[in-house]
N, C-alpha and C. Protein backbone atom coordinates (compact mmCIF):
# COMPACT_ATOMS: atom_id res chain seq x y z
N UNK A 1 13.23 5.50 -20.12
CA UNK A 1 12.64 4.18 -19.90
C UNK A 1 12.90 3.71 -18.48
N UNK A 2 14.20 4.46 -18.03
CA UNK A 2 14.17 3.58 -16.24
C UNK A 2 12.97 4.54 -15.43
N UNK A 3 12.34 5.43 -15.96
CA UNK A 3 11.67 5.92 -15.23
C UNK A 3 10.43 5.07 -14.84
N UNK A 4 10.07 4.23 -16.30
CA UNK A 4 9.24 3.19 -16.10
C UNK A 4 9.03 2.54 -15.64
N UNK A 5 10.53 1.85 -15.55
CA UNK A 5 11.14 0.36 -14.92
C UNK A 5 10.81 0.86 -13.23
N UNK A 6 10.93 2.14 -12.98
CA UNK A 6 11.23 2.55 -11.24
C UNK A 6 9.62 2.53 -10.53
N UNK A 7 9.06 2.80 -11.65
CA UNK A 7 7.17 3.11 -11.52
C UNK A 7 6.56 2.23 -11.28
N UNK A 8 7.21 1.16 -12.08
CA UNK A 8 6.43 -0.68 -11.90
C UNK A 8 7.11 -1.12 -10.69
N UNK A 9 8.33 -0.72 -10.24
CA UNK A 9 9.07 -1.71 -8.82
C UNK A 9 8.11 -0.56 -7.69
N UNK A 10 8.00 0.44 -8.25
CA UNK A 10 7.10 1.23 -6.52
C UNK A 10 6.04 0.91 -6.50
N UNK A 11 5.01 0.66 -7.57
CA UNK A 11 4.22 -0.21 -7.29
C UNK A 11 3.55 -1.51 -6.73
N UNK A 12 4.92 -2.25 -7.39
CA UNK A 12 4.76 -3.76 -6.79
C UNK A 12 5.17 -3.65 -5.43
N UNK A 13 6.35 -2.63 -5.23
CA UNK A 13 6.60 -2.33 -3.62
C UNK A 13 5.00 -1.85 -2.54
N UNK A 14 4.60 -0.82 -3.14
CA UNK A 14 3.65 -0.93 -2.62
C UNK A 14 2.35 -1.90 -2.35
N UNK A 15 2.35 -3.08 -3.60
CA UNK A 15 1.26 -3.69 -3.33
C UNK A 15 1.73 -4.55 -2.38
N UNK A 16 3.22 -5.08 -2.19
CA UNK A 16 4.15 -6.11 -1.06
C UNK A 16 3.44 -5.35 -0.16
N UNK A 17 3.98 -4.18 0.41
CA UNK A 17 3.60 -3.68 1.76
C UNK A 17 2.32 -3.44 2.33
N UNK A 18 1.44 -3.29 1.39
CA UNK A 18 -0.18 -3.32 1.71
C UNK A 18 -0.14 -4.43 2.67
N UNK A 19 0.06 -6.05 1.41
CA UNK A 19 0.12 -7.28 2.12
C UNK A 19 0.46 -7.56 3.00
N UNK A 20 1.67 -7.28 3.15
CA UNK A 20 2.26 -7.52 4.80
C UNK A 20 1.83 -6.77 5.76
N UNK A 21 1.22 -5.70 5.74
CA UNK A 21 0.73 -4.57 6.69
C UNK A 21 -0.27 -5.29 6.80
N UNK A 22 -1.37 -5.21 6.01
CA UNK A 22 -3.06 -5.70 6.35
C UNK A 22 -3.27 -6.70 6.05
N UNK A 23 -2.70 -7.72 5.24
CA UNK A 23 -3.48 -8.67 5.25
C UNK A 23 -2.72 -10.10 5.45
N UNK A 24 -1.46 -9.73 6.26
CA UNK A 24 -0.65 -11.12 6.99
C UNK A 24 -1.50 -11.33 8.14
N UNK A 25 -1.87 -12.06 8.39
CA UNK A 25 -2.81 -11.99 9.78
C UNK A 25 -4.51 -11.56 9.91
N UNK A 26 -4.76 -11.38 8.71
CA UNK A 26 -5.84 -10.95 8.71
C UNK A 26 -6.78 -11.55 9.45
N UNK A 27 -7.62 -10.92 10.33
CA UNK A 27 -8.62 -12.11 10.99
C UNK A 27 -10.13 -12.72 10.09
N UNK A 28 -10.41 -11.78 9.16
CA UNK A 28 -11.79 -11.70 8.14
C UNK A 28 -11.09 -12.65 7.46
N UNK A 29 -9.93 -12.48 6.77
CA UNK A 29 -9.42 -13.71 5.75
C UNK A 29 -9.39 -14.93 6.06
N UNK A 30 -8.69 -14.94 7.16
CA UNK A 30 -8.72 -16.46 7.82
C UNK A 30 -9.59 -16.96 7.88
N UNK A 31 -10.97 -16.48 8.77
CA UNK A 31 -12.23 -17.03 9.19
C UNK A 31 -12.83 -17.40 7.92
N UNK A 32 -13.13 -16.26 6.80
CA UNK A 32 -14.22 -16.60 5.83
C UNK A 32 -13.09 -18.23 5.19
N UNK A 33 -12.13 -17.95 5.47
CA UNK A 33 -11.30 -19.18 4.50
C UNK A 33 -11.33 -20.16 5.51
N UNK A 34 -11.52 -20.76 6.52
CA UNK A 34 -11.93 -21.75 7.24
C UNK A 34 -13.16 -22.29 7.13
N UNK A 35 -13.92 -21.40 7.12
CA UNK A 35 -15.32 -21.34 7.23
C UNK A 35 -16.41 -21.25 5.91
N UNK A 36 -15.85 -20.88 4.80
CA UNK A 36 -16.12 -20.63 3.38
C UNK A 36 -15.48 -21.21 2.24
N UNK A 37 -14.67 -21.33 2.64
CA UNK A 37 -13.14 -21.94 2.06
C UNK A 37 -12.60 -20.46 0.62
N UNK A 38 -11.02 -21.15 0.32
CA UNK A 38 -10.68 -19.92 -0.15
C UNK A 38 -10.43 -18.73 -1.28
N UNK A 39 -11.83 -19.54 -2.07
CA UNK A 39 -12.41 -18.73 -3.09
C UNK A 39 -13.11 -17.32 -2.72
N UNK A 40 -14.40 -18.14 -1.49
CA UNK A 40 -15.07 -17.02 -0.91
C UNK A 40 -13.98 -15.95 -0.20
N UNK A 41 -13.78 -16.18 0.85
CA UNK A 41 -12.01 -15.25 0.83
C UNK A 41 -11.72 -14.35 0.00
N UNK A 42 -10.94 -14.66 -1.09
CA UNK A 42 -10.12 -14.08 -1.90
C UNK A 42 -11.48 -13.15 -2.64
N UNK A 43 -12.71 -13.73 -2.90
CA UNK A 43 -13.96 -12.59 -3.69
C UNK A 43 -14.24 -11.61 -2.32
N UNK A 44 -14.16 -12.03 -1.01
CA UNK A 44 -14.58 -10.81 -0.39
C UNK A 44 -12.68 -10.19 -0.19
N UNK A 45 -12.16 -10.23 -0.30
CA UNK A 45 -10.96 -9.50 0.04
C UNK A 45 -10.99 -8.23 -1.63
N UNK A 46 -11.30 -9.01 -2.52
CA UNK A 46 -11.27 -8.38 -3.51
C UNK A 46 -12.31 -7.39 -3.82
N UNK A 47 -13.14 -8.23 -3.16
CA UNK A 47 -14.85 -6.79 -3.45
C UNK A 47 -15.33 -6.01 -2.79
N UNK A 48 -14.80 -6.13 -1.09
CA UNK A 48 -15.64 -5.73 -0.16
C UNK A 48 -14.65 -4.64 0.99
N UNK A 49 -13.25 -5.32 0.54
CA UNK A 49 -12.01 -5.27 1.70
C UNK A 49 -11.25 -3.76 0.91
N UNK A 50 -10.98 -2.66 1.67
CA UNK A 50 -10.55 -1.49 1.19
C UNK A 50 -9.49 -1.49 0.92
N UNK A 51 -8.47 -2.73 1.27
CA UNK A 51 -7.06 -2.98 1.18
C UNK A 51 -7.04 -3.30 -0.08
N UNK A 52 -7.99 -4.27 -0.20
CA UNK A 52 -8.53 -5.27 -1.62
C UNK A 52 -8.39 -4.24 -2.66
N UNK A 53 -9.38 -3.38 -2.56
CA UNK A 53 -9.50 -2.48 -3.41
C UNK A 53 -8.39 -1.63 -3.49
N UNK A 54 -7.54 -1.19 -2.83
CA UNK A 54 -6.81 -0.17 -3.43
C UNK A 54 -5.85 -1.28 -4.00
N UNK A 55 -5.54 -2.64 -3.96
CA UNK A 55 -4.23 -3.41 -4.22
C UNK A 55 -4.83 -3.54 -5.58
N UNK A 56 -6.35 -3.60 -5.84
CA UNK A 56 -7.33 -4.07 -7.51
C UNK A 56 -6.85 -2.50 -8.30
N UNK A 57 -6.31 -1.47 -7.70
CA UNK A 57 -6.03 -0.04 -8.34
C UNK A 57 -4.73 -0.04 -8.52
N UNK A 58 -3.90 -0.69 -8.04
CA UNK A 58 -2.45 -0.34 -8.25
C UNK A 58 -2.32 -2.03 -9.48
N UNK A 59 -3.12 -3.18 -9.20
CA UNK A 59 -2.61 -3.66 -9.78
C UNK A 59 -3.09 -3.20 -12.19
N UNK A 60 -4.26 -1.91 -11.65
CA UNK A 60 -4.79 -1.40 -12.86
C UNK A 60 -3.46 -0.35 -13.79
N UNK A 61 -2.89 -0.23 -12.71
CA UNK A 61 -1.99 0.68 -13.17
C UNK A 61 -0.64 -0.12 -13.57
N UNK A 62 -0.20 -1.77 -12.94
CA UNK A 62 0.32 -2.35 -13.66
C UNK A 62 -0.21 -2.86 -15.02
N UNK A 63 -0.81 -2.63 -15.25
CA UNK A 63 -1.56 -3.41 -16.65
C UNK A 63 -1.53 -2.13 -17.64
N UNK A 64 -1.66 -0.79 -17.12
CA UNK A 64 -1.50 -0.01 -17.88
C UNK A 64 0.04 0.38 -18.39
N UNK A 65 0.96 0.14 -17.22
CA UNK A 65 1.95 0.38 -17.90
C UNK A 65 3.01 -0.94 -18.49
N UNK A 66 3.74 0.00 -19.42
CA UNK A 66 4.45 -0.94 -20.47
C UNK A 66 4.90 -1.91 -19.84
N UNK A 67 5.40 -3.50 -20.48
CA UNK A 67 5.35 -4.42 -20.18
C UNK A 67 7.17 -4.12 -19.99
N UNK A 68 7.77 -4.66 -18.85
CA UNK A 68 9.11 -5.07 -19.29
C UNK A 68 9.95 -5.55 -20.80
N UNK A 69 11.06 -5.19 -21.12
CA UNK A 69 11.66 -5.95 -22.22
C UNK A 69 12.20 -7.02 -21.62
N UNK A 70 12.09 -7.90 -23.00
CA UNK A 70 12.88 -9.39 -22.82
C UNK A 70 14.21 -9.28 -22.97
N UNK A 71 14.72 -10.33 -22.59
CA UNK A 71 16.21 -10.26 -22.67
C UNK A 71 16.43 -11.61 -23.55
């Protein structure tokens, strides 16, 4: 089971570092969210943006795997 637990933290590690790599500063994000405000944003980051998309694939693979136990 920690193999699980290690699968879901490299994941979420990876989706952190996407974020901070590509899309702290983003210049497309900012603008459409000034300029669109930040619905439009967040639908083109999600539909159009390749970062978007691979972060919409890792977060598929959180959903696939098992949920944490409660304590």
């Amino acid at each position: 089971m920690g193999k699980k637990r290690n699968r879901r933290k490299e994941i979420l590690d990876q989706i952190a570092w996407l974020e901070e790599t590509y899309c702290d500063g983003c210049f497309l994000k900012s603008t459409f969210r000034k300029e669109y405000g930040k619905t439009y944003a967040q639908s083109f980051c999600i539909q159009q943006c390749t970062v978007g998309e691979q972060m919409r694939q890792y977060g598929e693979m959180l959903l696939s795997a098992p949920p944490r136990p409660r304590r």
